[in-house]
PDB file of N, CA and C in Angstrom:
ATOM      1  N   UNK A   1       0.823  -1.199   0.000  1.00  0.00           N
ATOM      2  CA  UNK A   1       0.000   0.000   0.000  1.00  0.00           C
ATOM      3  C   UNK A   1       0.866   1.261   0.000  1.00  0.00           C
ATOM      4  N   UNK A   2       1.929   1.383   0.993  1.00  0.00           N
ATOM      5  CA  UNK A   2       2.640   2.548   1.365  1.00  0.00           C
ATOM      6  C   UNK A   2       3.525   2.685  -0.039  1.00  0.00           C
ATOM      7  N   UNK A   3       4.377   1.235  -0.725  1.00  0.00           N
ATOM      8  CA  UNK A   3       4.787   1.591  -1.762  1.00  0.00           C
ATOM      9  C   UNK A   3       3.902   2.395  -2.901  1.00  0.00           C
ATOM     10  N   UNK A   4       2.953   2.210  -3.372  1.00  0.00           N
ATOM     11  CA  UNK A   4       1.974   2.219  -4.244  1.00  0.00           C
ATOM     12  C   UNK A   4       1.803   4.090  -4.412  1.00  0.00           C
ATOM     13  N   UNK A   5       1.294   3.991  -3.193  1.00  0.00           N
ATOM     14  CA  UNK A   5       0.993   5.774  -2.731  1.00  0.00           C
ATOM     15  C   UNK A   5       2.730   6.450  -3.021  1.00  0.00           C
ATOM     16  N   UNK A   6       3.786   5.841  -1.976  1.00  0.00           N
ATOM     17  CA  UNK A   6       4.958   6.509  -2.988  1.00  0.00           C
ATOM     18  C   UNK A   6       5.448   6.793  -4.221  1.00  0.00           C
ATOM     19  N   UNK A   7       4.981   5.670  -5.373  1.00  0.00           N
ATOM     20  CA  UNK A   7       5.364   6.007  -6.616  1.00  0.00           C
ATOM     21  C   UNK A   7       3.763   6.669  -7.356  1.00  0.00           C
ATOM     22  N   UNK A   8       3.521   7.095  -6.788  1.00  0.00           N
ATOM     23  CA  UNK A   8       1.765   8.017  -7.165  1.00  0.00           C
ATOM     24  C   UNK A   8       2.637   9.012  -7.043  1.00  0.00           C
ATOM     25  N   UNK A   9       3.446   9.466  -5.911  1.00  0.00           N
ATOM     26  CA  UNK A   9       3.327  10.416  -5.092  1.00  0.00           C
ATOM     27  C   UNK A   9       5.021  10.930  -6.305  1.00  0.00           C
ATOM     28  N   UNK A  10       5.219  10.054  -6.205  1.00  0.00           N
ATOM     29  CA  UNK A  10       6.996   9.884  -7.046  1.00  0.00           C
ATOM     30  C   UNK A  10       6.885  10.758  -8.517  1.00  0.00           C
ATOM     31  N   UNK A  11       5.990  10.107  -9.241  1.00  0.00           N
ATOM     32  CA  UNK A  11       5.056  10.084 -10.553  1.00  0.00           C
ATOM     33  C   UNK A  11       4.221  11.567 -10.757  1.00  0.00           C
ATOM     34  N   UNK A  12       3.975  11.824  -9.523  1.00  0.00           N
ATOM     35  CA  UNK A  12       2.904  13.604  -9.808  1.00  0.00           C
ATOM     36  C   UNK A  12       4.494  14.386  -9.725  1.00  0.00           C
ATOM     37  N   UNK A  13       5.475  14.037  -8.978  1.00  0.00           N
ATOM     38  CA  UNK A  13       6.056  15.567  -8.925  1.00  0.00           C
ATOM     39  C   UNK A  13       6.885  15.182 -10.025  1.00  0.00           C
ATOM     40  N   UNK A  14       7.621  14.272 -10.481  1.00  0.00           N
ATOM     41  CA  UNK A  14       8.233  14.014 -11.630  1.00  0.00           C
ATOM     42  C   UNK A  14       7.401  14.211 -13.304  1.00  0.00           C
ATOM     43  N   UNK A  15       5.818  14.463 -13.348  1.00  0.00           N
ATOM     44  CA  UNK A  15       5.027  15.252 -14.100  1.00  0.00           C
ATOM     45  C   UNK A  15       4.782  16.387 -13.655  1.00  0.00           C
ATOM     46  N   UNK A  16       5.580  16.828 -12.560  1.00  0.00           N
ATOM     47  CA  UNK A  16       4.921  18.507 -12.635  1.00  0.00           C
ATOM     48  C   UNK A  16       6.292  18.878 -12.616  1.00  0.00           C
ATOM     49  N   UNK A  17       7.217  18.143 -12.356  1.00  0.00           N
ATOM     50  CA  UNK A  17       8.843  19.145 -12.838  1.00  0.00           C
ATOM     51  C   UNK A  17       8.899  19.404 -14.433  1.00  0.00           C
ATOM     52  N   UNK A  18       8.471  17.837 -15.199  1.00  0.00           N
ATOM     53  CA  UNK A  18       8.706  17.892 -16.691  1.00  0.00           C
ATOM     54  C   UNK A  18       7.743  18.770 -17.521  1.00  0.00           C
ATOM     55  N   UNK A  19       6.700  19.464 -16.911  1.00  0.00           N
ATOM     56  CA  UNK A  19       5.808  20.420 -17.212  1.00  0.00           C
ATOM     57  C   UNK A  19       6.179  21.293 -17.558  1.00  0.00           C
ATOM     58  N   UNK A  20       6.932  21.882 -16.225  1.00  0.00           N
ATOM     59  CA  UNK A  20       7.709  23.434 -15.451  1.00  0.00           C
ATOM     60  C   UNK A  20       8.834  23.400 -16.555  1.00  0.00           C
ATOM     61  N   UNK A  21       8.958  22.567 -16.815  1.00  0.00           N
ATOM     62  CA  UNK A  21      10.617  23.046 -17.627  1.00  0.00           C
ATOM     63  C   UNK A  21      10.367  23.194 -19.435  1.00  0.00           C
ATOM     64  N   UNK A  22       8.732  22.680 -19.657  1.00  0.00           N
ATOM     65  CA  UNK A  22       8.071  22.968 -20.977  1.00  0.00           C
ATOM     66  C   UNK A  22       8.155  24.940 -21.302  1.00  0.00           C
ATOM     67  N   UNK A  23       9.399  25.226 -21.473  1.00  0.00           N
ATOM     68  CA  UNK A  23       9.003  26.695 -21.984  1.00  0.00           C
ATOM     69  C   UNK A  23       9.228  27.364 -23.577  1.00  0.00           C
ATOM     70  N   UNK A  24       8.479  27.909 -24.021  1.00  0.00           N
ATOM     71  CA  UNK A  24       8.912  28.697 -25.450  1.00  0.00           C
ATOM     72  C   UNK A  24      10.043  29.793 -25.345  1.00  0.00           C
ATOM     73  N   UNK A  25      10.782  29.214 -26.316  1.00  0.00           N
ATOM     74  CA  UNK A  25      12.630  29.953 -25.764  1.00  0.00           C
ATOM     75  C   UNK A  25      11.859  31.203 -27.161  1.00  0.00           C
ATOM     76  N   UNK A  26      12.642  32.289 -27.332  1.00  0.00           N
ATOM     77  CA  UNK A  26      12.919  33.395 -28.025  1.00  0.00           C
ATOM     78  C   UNK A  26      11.543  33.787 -28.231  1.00  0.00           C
ATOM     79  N   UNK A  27      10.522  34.062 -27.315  1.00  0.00           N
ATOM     80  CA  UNK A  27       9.069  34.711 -27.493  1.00  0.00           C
ATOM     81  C   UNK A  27       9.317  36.284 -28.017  1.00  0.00           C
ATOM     82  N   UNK A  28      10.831  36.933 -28.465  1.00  0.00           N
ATOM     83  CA  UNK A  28      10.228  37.888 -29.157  1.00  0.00           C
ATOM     84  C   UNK A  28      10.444  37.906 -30.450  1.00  0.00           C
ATOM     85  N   UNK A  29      10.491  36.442 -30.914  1.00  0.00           N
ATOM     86  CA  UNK A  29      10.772  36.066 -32.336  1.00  0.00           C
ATOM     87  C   UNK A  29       9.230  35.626 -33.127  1.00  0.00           C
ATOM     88  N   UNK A  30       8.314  35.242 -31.872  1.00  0.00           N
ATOM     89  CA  UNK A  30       7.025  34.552 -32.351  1.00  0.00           C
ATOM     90  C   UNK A  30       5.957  35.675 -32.647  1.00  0.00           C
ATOM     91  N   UNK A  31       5.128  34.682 -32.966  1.00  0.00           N
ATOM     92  CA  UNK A  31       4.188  36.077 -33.425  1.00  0.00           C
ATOM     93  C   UNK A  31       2.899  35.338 -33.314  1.00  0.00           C
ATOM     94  N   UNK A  32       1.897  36.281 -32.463  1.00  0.00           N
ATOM     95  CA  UNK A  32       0.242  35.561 -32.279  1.00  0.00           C
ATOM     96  C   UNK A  32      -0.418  36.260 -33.229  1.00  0.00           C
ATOM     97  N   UNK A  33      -1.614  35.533 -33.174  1.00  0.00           N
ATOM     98  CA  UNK A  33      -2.596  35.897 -33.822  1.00  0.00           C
ATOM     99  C   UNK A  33      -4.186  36.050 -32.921  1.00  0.00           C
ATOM    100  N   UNK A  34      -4.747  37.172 -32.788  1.00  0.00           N
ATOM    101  CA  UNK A  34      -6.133  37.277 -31.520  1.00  0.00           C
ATOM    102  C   UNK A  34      -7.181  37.894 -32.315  1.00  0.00           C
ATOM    103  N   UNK A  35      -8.242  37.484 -32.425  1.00  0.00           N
ATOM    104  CA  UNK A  35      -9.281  37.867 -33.014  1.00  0.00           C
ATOM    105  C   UNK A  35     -10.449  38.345 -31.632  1.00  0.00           C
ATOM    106  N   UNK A  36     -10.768  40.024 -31.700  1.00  0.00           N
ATOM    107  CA  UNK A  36     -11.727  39.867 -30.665  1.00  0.00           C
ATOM    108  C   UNK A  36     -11.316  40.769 -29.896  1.00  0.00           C
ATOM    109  N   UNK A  37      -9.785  41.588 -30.504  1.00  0.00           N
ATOM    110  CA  UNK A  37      -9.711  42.722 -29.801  1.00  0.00           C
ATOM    111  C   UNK A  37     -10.336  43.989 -29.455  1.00  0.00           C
ATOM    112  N   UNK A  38     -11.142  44.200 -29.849  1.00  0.00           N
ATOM    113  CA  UNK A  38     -11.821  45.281 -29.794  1.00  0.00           C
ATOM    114  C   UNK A  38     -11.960  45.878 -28.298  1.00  0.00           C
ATOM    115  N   UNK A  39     -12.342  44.732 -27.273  1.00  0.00           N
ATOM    116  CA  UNK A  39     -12.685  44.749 -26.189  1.00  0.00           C
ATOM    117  C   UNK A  39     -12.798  43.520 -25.189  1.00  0.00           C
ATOM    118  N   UNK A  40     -12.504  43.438 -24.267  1.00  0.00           N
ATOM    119  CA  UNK A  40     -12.745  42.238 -23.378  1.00  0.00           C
ATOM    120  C   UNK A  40     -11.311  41.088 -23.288  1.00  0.00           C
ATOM    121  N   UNK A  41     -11.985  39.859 -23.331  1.00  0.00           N
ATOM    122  CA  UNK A  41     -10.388  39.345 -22.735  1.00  0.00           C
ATOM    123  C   UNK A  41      -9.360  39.527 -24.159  1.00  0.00           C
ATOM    124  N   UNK A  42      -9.929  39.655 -25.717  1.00  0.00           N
ATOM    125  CA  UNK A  42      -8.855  39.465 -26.680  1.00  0.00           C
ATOM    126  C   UNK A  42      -8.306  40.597 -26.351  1.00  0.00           C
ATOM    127  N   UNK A  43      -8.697  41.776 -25.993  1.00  0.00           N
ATOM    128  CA  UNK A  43      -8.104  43.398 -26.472  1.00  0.00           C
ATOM    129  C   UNK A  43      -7.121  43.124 -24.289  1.00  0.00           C
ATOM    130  N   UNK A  44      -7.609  42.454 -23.725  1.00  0.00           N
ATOM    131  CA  UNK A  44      -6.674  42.252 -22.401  1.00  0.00           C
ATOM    132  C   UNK A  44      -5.456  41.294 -22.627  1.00  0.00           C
ATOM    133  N   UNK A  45      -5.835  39.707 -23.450  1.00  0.00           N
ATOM    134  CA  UNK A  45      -4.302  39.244 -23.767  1.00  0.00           C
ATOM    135  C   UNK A  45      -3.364  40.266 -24.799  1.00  0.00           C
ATOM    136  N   UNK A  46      -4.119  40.662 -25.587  1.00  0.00           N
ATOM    137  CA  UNK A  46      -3.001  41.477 -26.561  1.00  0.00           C
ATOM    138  C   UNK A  46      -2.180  42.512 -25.466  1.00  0.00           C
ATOM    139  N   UNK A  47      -2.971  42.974 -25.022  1.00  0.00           N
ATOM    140  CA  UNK A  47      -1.807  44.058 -24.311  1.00  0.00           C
ATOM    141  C   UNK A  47      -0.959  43.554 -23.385  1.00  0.00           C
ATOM    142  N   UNK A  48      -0.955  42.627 -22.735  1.00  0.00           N
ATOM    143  CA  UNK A  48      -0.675  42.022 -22.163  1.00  0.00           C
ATOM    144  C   UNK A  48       0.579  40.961 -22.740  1.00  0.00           C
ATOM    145  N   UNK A  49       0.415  40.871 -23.765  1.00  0.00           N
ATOM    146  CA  UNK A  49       1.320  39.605 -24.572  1.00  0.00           C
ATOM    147  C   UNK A  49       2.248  40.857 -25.361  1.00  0.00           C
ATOM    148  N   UNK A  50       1.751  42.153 -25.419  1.00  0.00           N
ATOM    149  CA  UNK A  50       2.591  42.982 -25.972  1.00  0.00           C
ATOM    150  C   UNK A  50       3.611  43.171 -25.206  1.00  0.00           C
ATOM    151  N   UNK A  51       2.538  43.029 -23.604  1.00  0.00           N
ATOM    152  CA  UNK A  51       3.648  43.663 -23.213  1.00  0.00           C
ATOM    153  C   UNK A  51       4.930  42.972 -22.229  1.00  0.00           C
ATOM    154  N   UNK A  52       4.503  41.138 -22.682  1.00  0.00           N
ATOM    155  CA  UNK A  52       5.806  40.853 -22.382  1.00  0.00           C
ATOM    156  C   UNK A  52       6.813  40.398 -23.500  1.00  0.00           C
ATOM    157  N   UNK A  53       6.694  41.211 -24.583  1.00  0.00           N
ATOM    158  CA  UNK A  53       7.619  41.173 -25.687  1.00  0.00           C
ATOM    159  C   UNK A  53       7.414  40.522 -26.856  1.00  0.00           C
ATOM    160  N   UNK A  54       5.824  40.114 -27.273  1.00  0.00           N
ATOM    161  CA  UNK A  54       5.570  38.846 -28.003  1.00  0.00           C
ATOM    162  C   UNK A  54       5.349  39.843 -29.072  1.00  0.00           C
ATOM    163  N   UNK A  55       5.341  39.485 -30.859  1.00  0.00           N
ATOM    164  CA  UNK A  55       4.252  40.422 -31.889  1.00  0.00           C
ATOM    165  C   UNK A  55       3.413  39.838 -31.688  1.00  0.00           C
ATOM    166  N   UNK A  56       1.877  40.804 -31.944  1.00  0.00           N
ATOM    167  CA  UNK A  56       0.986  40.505 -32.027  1.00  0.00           C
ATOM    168  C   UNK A  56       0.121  41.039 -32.924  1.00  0.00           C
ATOM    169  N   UNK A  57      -0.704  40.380 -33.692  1.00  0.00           N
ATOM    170  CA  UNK A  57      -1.398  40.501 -34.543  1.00  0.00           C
ATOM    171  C   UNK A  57      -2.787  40.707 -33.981  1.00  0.00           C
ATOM    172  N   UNK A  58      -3.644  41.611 -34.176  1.00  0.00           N
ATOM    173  CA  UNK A  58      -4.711  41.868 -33.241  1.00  0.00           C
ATOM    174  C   UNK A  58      -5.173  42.190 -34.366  1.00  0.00           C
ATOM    175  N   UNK A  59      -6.531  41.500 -34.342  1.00  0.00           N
ATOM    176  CA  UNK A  59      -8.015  41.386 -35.322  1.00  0.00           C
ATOM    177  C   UNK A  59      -9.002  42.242 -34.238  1.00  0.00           C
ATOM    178  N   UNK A  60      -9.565  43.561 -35.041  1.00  0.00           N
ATOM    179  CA  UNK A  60     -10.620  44.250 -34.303  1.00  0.00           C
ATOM    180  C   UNK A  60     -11.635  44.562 -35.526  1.00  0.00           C
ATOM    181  N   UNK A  61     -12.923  44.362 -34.637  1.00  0.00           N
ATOM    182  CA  UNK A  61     -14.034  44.634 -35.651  1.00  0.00           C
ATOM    183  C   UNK A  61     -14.226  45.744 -36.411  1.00  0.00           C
ATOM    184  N   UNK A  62     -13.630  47.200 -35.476  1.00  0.00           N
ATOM    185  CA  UNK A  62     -14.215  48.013 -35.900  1.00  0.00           C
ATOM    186  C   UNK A  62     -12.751  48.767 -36.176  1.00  0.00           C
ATOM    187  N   UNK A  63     -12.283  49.844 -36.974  1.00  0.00           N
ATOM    188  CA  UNK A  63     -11.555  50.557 -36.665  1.00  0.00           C
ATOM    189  C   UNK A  63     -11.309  51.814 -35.823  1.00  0.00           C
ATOM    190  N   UNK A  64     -12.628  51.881 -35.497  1.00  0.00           N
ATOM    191  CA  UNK A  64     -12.517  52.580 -33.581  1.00  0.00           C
ATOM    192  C   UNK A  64     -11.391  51.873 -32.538  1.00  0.00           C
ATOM    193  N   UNK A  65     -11.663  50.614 -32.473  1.00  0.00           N
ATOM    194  CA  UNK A  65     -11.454  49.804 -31.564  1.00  0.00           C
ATOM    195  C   UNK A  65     -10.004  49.063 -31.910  1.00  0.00           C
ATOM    196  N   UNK A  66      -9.633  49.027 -33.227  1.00  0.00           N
ATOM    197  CA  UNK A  66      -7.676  49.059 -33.299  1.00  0.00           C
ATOM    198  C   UNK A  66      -7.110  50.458 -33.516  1.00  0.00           C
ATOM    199  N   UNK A  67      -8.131  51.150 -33.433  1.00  0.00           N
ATOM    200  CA  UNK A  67      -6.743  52.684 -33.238  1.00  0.00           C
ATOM    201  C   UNK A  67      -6.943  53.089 -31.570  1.00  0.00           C
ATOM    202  N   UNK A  68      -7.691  52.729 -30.941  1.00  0.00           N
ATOM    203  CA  UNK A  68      -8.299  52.505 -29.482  1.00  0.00           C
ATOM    204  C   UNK A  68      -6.452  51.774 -28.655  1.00  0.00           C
ATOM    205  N   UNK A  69      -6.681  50.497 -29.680  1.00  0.00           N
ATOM    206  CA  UNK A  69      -5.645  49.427 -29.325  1.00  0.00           C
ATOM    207  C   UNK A  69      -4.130  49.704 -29.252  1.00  0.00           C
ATOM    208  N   UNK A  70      -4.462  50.639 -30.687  1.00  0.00           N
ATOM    209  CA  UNK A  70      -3.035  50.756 -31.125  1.00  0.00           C
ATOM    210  C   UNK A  70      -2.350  51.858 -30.671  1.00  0.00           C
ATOM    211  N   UNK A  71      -3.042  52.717 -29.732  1.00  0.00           N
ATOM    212  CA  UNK A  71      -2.663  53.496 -28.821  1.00  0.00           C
ATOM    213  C   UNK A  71      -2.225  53.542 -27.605  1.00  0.00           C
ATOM    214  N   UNK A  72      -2.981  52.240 -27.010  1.00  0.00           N
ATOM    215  CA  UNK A  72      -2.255  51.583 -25.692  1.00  0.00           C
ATOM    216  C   UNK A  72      -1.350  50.497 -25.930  1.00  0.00           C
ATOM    217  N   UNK A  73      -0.584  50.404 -26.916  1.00  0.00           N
ATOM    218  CA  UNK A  73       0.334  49.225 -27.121  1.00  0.00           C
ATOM    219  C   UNK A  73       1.823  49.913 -27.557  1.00  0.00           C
ATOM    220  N   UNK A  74       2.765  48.803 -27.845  1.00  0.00           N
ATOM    221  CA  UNK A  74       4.097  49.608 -28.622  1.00  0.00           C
ATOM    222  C   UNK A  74       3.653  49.216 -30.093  1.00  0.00           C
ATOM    223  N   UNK A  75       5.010  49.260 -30.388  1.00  0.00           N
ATOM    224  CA  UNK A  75       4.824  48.987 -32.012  1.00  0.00           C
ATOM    225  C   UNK A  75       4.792  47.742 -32.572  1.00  0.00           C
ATOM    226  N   UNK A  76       5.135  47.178 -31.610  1.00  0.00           N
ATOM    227  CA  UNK A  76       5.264  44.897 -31.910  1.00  0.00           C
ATOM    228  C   UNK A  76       3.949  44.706 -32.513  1.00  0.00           C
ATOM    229  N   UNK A  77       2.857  45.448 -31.994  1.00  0.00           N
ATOM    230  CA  UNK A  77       1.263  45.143 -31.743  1.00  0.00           C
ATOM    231  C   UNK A  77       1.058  45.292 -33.074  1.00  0.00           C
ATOM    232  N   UNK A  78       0.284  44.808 -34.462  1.00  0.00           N
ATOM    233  CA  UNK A  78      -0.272  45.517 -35.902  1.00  0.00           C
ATOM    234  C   UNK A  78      -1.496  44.804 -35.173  1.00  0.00           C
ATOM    235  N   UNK A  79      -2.461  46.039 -35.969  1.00  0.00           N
ATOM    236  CA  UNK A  79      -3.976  45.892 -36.007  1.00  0.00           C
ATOM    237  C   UNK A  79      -4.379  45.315 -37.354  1.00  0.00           C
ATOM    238  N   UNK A  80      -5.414  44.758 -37.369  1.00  0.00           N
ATOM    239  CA  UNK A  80      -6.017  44.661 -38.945  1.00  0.00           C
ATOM    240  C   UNK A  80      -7.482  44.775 -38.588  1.00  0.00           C
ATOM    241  N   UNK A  81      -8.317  45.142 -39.663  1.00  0.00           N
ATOM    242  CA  UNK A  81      -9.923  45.169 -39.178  1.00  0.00           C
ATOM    243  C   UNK A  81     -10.379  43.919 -39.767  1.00  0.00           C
ATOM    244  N   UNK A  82     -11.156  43.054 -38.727  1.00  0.00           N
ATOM    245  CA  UNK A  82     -11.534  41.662 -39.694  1.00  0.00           C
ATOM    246  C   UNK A  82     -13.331  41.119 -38.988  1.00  0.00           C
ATOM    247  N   UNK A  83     -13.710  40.848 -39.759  1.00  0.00           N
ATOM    248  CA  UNK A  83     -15.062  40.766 -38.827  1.00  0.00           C
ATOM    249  C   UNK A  83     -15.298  39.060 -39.310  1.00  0.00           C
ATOM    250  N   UNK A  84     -15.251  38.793 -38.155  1.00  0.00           N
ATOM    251  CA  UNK A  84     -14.840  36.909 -38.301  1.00  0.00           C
ATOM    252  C   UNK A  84     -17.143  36.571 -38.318  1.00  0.00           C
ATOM    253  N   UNK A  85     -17.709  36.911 -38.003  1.00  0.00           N
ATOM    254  CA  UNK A  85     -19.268  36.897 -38.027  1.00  0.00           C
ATOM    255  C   UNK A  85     -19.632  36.343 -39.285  1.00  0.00           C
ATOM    256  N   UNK A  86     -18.427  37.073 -40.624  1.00  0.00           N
ATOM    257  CA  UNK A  86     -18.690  37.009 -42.014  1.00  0.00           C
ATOM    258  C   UNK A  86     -18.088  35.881 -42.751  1.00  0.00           C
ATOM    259  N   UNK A  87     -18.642  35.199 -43.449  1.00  0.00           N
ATOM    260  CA  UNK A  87     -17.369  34.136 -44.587  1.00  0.00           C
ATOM    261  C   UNK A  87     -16.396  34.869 -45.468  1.00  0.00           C
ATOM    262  N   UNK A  88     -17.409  36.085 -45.485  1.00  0.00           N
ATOM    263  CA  UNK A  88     -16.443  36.742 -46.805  1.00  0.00           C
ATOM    264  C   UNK A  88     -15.088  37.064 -46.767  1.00  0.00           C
TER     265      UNK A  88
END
């Protein structure tokens, strides 16, 4: 029994070290893509991902709402206007 629970116990922290050490090396080489900036959580990760050094590509519906964006960001950030609602 006591063995059993040790290698449970062995097994979780040896999956949560090999987790911790899962990281993306040179994040200011990558580049996202967020649809939904306009407002709410997309227009909160973008600034946020700007602002720990990532590019970001930020999709806003309106062009109110990426010159809104593109004012609280640096320059990593490009806006585009895209309205994902549409096929076209």
């Amino acid at each position: 029994m006591w063995l059993y629970l040790a290698a449970f116990v062995g097994l979780y922290y040896l999956l949560h070290w090999y987790r911790e050490r899962q990281v993306v090396s040179h994040l200011q080489d990558k580049y996202v893509f967020i649809t939904g900036c306009d407002s709410g959580f997309g227009n909160l990760l973008a600034r946020q991902l700007d602002a720990r050094g990532l590019r970001v590509l930020a999709a806003c519906l309106t062009e109110k709402g990426a010159e809104q964006l593109r004012g609280q960001t640096s320059d990593r950030l490009e806006t585009v206007t895209l309205d994902v609602t549409k096929m076209e």
